[in-house]
PDB file of N, CA and C in Angstrom:
ATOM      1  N   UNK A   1     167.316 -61.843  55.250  1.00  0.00           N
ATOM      2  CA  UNK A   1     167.172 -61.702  56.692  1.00  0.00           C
ATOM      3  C   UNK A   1     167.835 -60.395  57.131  1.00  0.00           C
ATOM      4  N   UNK A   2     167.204 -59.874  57.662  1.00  0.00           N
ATOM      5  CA  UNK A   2     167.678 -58.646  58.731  1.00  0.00           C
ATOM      6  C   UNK A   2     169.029 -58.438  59.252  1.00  0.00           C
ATOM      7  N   UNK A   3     169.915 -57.537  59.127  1.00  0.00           N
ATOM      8  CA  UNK A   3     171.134 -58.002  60.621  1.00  0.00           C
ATOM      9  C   UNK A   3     170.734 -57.159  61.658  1.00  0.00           C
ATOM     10  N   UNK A   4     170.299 -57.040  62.374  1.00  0.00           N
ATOM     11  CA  UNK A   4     170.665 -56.436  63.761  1.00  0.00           C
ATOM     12  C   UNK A   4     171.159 -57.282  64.818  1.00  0.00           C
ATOM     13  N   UNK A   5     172.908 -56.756  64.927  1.00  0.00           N
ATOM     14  CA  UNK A   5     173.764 -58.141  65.371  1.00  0.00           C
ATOM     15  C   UNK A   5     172.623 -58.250  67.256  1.00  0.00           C
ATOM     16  N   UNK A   6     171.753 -57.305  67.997  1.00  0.00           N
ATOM     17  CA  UNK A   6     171.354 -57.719  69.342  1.00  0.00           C
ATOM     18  C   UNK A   6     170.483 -58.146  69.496  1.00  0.00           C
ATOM     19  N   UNK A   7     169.649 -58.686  68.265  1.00  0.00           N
ATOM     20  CA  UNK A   7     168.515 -59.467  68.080  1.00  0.00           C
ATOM     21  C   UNK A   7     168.721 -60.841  68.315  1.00  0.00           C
ATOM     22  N   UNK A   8     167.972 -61.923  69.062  1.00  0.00           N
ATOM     23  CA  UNK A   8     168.128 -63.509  68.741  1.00  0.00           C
ATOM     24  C   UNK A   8     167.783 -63.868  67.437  1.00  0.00           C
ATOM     25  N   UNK A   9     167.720 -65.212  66.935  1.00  0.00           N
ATOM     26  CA  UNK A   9     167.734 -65.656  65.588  1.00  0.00           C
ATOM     27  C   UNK A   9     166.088 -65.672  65.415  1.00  0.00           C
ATOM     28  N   UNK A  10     165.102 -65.607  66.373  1.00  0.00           N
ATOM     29  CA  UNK A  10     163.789 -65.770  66.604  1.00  0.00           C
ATOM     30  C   UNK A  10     163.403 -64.245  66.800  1.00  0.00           C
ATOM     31  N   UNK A  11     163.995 -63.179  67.308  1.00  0.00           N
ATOM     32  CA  UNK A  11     163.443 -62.231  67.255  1.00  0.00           C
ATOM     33  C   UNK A  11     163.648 -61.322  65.620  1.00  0.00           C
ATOM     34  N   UNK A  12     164.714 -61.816  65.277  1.00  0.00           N
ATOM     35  CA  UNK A  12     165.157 -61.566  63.793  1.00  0.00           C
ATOM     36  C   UNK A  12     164.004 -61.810  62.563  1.00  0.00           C
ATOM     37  N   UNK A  13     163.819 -63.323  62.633  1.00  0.00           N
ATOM     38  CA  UNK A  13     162.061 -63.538  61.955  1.00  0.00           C
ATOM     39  C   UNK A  13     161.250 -63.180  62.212  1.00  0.00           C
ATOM     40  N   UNK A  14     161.206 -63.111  63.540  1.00  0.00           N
ATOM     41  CA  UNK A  14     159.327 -61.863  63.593  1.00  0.00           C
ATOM     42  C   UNK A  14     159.813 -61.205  63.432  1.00  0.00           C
ATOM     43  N   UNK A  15     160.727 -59.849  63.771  1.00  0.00           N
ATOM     44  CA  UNK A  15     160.830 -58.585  63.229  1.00  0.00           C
ATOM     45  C   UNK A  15     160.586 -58.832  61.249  1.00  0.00           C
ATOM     46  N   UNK A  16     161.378 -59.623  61.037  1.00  0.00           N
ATOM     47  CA  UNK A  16     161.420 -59.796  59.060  1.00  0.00           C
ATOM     48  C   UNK A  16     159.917 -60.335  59.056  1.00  0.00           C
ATOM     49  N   UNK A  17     159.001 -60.752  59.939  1.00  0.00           N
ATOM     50  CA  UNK A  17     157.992 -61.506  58.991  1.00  0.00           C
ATOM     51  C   UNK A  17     156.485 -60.093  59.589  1.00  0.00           C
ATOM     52  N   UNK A  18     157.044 -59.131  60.837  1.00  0.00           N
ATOM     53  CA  UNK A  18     156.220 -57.971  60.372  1.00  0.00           C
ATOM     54  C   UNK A  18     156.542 -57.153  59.460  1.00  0.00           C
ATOM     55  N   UNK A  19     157.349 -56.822  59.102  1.00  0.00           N
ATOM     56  CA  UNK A  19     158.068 -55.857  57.987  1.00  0.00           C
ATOM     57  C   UNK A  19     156.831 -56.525  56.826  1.00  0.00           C
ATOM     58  N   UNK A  20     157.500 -58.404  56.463  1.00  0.00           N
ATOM     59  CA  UNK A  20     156.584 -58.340  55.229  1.00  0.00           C
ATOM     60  C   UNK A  20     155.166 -58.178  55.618  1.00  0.00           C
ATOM     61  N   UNK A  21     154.665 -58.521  56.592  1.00  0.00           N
ATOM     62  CA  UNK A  21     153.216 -58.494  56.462  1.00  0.00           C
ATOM     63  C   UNK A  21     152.383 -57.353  56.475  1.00  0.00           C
ATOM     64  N   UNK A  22     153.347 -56.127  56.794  1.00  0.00           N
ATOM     65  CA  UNK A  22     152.985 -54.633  56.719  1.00  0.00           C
ATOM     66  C   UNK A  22     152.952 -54.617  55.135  1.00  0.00           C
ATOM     67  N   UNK A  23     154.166 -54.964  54.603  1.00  0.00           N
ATOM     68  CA  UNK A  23     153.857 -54.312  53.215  1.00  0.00           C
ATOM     69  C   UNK A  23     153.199 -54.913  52.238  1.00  0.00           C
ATOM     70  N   UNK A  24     152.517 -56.081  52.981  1.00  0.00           N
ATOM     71  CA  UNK A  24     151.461 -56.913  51.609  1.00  0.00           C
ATOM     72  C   UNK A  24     150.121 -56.079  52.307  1.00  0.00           C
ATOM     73  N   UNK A  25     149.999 -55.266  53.477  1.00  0.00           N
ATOM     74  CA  UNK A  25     148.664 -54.416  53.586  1.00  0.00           C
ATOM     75  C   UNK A  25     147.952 -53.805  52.327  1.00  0.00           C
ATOM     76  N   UNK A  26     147.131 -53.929  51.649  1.00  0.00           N
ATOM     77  CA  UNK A  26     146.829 -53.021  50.572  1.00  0.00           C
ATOM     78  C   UNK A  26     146.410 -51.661  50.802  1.00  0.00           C
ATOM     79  N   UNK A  27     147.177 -50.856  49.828  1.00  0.00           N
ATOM     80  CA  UNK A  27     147.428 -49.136  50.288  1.00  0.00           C
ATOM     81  C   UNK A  27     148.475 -49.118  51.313  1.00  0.00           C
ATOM     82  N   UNK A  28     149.066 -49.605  51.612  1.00  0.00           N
ATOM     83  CA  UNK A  28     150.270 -49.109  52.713  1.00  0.00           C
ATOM     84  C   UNK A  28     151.181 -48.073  52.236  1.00  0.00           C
ATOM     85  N   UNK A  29     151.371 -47.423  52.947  1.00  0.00           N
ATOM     86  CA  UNK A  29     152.626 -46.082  52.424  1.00  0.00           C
ATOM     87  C   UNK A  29     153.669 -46.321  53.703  1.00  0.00           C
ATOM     88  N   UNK A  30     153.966 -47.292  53.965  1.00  0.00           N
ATOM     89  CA  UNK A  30     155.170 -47.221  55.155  1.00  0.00           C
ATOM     90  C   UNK A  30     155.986 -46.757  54.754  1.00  0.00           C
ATOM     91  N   UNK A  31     156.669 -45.720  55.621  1.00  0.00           N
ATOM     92  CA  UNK A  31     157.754 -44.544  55.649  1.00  0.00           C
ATOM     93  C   UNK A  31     158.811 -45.546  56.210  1.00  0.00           C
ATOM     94  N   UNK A  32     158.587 -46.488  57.236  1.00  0.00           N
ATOM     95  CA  UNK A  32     159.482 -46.917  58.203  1.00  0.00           C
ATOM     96  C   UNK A  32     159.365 -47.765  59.263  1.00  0.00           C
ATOM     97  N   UNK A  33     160.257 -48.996  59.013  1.00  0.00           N
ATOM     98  CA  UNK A  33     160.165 -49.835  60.336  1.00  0.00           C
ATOM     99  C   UNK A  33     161.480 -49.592  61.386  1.00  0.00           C
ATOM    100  N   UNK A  34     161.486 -48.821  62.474  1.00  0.00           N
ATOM    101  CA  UNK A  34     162.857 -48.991  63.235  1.00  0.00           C
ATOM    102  C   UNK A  34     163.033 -49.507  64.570  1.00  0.00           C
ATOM    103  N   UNK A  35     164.008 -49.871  64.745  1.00  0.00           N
ATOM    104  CA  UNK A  35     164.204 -50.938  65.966  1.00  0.00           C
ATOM    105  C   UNK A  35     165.100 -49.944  66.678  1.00  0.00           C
ATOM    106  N   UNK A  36     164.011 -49.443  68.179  1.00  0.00           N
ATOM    107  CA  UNK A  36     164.707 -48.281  68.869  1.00  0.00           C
ATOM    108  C   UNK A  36     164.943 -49.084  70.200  1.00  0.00           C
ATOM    109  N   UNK A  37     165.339 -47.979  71.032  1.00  0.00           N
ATOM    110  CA  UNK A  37     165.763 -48.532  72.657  1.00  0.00           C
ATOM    111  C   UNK A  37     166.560 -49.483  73.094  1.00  0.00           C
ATOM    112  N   UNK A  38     166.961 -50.088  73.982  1.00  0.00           N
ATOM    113  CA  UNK A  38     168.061 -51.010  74.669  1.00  0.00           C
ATOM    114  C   UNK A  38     168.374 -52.542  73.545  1.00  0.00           C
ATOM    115  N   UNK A  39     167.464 -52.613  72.890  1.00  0.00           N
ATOM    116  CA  UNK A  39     167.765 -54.304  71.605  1.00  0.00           C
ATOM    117  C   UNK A  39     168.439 -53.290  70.393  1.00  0.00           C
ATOM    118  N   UNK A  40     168.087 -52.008  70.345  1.00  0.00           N
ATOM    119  CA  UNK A  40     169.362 -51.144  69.337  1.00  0.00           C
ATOM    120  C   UNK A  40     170.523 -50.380  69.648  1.00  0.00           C
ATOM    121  N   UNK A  41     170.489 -50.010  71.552  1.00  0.00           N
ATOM    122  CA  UNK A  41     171.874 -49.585  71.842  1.00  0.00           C
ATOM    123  C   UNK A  41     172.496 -51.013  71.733  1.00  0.00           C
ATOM    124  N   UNK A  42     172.176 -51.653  72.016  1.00  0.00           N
ATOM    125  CA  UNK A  42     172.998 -53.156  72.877  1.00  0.00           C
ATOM    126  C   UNK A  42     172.877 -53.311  74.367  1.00  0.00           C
ATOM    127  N   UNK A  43     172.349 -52.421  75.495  1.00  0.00           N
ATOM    128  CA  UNK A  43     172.699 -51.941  76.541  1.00  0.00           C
ATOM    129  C   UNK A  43     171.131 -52.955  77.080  1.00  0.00           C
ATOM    130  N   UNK A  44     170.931 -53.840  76.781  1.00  0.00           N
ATOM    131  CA  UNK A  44     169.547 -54.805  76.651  1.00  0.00           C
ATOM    132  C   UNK A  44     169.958 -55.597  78.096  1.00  0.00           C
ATOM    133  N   UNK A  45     168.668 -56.007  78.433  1.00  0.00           N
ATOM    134  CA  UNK A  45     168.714 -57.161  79.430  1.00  0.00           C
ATOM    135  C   UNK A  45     167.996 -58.620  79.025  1.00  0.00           C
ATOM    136  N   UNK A  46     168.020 -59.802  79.703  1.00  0.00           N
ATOM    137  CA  UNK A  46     166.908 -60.871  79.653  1.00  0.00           C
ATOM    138  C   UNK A  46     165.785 -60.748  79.283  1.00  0.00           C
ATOM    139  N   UNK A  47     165.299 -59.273  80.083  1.00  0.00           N
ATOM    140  CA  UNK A  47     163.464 -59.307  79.614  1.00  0.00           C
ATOM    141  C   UNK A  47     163.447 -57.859  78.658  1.00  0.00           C
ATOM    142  N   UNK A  48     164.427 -57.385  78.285  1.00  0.00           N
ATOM    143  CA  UNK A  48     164.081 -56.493  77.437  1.00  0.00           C
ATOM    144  C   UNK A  48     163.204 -56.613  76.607  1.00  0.00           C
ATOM    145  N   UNK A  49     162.456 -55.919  76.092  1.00  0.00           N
ATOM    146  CA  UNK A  49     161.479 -56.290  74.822  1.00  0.00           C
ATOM    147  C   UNK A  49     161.881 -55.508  73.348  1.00  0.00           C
ATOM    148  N   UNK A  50     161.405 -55.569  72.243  1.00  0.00           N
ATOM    149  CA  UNK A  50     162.204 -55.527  71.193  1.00  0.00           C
ATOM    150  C   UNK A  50     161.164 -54.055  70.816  1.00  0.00           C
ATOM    151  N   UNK A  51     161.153 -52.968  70.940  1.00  0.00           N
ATOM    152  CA  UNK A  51     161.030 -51.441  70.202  1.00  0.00           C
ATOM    153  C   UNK A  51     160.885 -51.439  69.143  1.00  0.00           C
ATOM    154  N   UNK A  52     160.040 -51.154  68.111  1.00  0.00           N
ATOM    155  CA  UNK A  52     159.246 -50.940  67.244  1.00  0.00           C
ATOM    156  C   UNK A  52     158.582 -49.766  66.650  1.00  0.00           C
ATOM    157  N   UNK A  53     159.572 -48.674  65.997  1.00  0.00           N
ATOM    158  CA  UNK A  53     158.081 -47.805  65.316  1.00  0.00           C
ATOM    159  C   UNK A  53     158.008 -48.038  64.211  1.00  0.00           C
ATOM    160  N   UNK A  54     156.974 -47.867  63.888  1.00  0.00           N
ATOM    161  CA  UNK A  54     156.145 -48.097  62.564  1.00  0.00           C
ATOM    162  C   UNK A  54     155.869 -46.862  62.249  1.00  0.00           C
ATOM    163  N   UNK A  55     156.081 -46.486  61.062  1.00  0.00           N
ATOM    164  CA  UNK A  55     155.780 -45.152  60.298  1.00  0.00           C
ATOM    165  C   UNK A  55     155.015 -45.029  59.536  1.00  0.00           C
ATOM    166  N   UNK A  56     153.904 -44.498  58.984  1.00  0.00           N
ATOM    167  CA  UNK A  56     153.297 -44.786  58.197  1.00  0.00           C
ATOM    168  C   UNK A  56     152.173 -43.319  57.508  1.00  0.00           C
ATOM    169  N   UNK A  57     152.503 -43.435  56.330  1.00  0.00           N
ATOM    170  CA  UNK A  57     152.069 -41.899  55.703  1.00  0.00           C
ATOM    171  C   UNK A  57     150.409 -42.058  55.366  1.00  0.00           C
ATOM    172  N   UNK A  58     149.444 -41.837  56.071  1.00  0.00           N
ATOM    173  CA  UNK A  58     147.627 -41.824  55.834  1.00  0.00           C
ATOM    174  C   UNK A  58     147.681 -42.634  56.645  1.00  0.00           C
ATOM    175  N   UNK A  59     148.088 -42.632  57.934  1.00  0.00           N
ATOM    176  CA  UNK A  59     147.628 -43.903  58.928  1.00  0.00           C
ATOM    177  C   UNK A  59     145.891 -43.592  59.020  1.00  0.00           C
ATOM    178  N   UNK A  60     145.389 -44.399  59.079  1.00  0.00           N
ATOM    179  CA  UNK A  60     144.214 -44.315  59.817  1.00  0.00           C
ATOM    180  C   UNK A  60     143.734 -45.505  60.831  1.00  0.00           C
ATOM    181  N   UNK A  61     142.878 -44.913  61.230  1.00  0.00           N
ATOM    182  CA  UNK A  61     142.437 -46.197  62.599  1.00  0.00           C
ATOM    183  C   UNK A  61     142.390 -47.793  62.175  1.00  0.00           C
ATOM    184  N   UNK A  62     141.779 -47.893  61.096  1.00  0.00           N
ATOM    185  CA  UNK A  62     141.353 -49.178  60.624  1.00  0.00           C
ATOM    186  C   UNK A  62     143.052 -49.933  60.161  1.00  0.00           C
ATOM    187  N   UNK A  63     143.825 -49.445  59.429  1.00  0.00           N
ATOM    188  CA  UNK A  63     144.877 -49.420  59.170  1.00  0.00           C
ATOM    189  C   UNK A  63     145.583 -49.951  60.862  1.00  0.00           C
ATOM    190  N   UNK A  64     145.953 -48.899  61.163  1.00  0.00           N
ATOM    191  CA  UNK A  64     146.357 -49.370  62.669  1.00  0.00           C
ATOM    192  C   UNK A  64     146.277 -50.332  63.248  1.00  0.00           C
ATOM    193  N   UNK A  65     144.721 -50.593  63.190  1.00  0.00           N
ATOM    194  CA  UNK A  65     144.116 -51.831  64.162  1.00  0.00           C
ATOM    195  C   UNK A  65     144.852 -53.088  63.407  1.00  0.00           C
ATOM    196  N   UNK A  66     144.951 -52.871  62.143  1.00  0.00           N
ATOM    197  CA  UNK A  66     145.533 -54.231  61.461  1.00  0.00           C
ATOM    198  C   UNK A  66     146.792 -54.546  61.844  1.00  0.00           C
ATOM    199  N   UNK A  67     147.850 -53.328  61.763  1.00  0.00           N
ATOM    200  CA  UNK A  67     149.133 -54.246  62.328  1.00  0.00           C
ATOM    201  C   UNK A  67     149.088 -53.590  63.786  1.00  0.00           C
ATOM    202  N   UNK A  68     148.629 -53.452  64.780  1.00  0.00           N
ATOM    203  CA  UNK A  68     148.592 -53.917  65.861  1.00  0.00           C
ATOM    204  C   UNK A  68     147.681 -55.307  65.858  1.00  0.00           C
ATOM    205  N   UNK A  69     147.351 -55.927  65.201  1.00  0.00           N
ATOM    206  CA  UNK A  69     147.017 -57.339  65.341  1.00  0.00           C
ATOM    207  C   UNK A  69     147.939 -57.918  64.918  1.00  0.00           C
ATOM    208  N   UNK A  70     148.789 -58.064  63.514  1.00  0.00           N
ATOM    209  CA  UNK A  70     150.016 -58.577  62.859  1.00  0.00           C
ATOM    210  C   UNK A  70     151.111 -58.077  63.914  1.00  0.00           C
ATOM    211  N   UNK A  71     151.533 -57.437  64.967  1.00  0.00           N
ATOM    212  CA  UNK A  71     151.991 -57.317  65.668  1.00  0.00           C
ATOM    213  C   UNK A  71     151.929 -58.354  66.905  1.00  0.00           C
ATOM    214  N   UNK A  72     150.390 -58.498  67.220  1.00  0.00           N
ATOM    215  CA  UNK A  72     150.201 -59.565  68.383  1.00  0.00           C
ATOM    216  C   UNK A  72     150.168 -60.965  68.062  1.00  0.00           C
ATOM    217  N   UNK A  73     149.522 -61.081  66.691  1.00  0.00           N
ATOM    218  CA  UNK A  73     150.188 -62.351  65.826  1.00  0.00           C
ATOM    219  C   UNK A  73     151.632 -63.019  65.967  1.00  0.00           C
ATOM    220  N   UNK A  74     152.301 -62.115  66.028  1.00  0.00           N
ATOM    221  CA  UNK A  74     153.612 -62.597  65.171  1.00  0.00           C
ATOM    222  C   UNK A  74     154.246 -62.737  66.711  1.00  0.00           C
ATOM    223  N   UNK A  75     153.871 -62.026  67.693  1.00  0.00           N
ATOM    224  CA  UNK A  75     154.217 -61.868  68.898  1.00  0.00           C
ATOM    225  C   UNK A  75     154.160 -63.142  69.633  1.00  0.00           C
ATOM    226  N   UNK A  76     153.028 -63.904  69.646  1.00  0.00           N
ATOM    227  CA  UNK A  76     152.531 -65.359  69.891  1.00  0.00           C
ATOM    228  C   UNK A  76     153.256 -66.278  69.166  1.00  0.00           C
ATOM    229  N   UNK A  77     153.426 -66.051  67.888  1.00  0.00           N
ATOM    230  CA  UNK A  77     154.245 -67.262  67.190  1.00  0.00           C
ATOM    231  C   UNK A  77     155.633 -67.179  67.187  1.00  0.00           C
ATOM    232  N   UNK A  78     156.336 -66.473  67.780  1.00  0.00           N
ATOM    233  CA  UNK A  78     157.238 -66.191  67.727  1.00  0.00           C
ATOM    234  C   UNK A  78     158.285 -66.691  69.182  1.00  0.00           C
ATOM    235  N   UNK A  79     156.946 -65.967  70.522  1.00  0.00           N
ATOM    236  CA  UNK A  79     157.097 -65.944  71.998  1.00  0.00           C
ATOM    237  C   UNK A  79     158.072 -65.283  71.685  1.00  0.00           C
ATOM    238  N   UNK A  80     158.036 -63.829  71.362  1.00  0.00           N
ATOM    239  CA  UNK A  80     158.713 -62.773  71.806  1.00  0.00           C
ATOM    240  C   UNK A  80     157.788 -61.626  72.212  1.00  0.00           C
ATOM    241  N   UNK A  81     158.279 -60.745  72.947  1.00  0.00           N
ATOM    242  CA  UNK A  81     157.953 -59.479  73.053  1.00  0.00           C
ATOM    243  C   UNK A  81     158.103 -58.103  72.548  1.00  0.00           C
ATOM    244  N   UNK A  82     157.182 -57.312  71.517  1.00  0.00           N
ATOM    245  CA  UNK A  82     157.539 -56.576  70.932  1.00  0.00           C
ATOM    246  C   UNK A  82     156.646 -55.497  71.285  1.00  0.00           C
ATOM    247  N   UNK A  83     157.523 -54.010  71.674  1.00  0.00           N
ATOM    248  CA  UNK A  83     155.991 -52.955  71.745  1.00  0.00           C
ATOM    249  C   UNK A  83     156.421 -52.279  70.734  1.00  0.00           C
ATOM    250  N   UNK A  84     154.806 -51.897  69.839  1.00  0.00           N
ATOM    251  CA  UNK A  84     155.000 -51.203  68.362  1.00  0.00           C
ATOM    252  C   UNK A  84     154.911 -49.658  68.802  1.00  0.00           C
ATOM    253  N   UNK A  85     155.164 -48.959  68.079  1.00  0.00           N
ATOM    254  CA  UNK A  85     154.940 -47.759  68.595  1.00  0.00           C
ATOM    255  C   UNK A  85     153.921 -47.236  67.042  1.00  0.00           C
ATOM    256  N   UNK A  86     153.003 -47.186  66.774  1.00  0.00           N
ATOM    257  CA  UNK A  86     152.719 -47.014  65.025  1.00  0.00           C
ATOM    258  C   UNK A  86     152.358 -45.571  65.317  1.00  0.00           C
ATOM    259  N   UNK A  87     152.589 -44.885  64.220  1.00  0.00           N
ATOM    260  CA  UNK A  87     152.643 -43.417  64.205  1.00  0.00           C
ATOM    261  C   UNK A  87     152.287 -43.211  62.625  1.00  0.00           C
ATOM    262  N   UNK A  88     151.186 -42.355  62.435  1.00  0.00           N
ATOM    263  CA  UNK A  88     150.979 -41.339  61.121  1.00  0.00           C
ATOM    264  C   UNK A  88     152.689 -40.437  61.176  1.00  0.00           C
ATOM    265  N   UNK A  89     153.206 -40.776  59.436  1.00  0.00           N
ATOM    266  CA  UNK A  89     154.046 -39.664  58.996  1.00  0.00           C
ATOM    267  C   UNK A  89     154.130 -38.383  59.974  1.00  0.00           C
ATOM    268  N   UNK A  90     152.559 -37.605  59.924  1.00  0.00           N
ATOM    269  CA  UNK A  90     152.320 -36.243  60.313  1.00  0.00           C
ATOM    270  C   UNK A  90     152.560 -36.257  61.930  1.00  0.00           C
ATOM    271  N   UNK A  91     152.290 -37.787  62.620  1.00  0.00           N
ATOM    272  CA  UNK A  91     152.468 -37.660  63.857  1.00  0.00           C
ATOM    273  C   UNK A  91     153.968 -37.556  64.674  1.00  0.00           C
ATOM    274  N   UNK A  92     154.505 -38.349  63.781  1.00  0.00           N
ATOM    275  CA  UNK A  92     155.662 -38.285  63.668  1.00  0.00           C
ATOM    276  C   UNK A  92     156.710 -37.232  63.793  1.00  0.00           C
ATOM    277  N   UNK A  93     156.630 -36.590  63.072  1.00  0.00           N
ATOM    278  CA  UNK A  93     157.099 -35.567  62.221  1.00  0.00           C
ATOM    279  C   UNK A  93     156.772 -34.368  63.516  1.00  0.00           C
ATOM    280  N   UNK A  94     155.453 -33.872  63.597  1.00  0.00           N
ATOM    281  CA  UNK A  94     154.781 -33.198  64.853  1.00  0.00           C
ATOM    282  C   UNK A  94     155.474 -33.648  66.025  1.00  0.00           C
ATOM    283  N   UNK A  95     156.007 -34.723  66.830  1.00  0.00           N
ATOM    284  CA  UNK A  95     156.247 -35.335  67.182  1.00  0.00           C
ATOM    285  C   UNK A  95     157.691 -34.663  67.799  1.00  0.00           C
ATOM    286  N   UNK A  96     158.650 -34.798  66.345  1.00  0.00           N
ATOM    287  CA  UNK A  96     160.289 -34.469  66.147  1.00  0.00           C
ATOM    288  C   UNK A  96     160.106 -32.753  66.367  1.00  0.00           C
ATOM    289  N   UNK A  97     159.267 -32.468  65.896  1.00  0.00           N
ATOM    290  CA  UNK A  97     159.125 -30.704  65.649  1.00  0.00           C
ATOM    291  C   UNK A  97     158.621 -30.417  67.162  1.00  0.00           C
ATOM    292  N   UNK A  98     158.420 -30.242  68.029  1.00  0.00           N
ATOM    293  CA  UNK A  98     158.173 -30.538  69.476  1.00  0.00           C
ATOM    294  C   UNK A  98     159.271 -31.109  70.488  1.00  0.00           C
ATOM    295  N   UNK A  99     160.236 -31.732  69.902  1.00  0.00           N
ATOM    296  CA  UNK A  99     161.428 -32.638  70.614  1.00  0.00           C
ATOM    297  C   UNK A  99     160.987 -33.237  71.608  1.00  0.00           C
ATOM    298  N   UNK A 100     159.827 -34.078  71.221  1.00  0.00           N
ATOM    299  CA  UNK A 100     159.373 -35.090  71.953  1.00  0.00           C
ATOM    300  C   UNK A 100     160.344 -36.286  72.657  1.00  0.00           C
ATOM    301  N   UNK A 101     161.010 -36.665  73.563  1.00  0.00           N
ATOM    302  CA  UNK A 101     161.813 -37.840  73.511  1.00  0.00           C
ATOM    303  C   UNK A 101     162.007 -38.964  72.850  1.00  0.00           C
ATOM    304  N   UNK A 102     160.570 -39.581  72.612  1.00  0.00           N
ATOM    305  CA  UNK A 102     160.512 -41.291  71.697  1.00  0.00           C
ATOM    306  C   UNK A 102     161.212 -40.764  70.227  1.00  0.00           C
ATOM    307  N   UNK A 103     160.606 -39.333  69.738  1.00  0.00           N
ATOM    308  CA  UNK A 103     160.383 -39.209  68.581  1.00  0.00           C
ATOM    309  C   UNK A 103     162.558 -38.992  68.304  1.00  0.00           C
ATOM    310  N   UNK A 104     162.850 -38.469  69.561  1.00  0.00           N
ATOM    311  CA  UNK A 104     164.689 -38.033  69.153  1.00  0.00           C
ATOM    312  C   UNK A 104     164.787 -39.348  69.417  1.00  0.00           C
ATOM    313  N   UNK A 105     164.472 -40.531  70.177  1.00  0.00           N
ATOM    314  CA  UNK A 105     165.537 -41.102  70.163  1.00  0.00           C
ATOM    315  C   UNK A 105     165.243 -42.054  69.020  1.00  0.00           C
ATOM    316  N   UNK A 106     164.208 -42.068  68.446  1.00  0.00           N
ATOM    317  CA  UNK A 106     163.988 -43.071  67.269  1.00  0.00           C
ATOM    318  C   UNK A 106     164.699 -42.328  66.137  1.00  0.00           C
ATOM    319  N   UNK A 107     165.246 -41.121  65.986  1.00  0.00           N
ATOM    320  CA  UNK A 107     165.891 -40.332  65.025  1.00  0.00           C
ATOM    321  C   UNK A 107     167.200 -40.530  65.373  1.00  0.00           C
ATOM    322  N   UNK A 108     167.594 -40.638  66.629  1.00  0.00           N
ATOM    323  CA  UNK A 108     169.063 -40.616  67.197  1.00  0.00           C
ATOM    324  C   UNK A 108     169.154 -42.453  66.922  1.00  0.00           C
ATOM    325  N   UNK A 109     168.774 -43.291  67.545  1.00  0.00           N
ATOM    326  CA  UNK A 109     169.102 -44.462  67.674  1.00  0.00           C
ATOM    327  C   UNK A 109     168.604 -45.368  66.942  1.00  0.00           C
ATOM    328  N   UNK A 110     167.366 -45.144  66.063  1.00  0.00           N
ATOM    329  CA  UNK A 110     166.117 -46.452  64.957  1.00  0.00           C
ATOM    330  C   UNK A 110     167.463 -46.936  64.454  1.00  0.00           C
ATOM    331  N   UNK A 111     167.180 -48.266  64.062  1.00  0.00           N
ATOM    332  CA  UNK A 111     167.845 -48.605  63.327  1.00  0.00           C
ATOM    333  C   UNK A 111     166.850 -49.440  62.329  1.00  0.00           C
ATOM    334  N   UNK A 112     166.796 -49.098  61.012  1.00  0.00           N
ATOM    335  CA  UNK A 112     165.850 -49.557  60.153  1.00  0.00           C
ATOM    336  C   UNK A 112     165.954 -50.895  59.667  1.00  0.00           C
ATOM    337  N   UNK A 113     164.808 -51.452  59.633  1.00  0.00           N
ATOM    338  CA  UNK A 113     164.417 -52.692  59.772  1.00  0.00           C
ATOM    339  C   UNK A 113     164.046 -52.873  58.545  1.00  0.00           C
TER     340      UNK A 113
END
């Protein structure tokens, strides 16, 4: 199981049961699961929702579409709220090289999942 001590014990298993279901994808190259924004400062409220990027090296569309479904899956069985952020490696990366905000603070604050 995961620690991220600002997670509930229910947001802890869906976060651990997308992790596995990303990496039984066949062909997956995940770079990275990190848990960014207010559920990784601590600085969270009641309705916070739980931050999510997904990294992933040859993303392509079809790819995508899959765990943004294993995302809304796990989201329902879970009754939590999670927004993914899924990003190609290259988008990523493009992203940080630009000093995009999401992209610093998922470098400053992710905490890997």
């Amino acid at each position: 199981m995961i620690k991220l001590k600002y997670l509930s014990e229910e947001e802890k298993k869906a976060v651990e049961e997308i992790k596995e279901r990303i990496l039984s994808l066949s062909g997956i190259k995940l770079k990275g699961i990190y848990l960014f924004g207010s559920k990784a400062r601590g600085d969270y409220d009641p309705e916070s929702d739980i931050d999510l990027a997904i990294i992933i090296d040859g993303l392509d569309r079809g790819m995508k579409r899959k765990i943004i479904d294993i995302v809304a899956e796990i989201e329902t069985k879970y009754i939590v709220v999670v927004s993914s952020l899924v990003l190609s490696l290259k988008d990523f990366t493009d992203l940080k090289e630009h000093e995009r905000r999401i992209a610093l603070d998922i470098e400053r604050e992710g905490l890997p999942v």
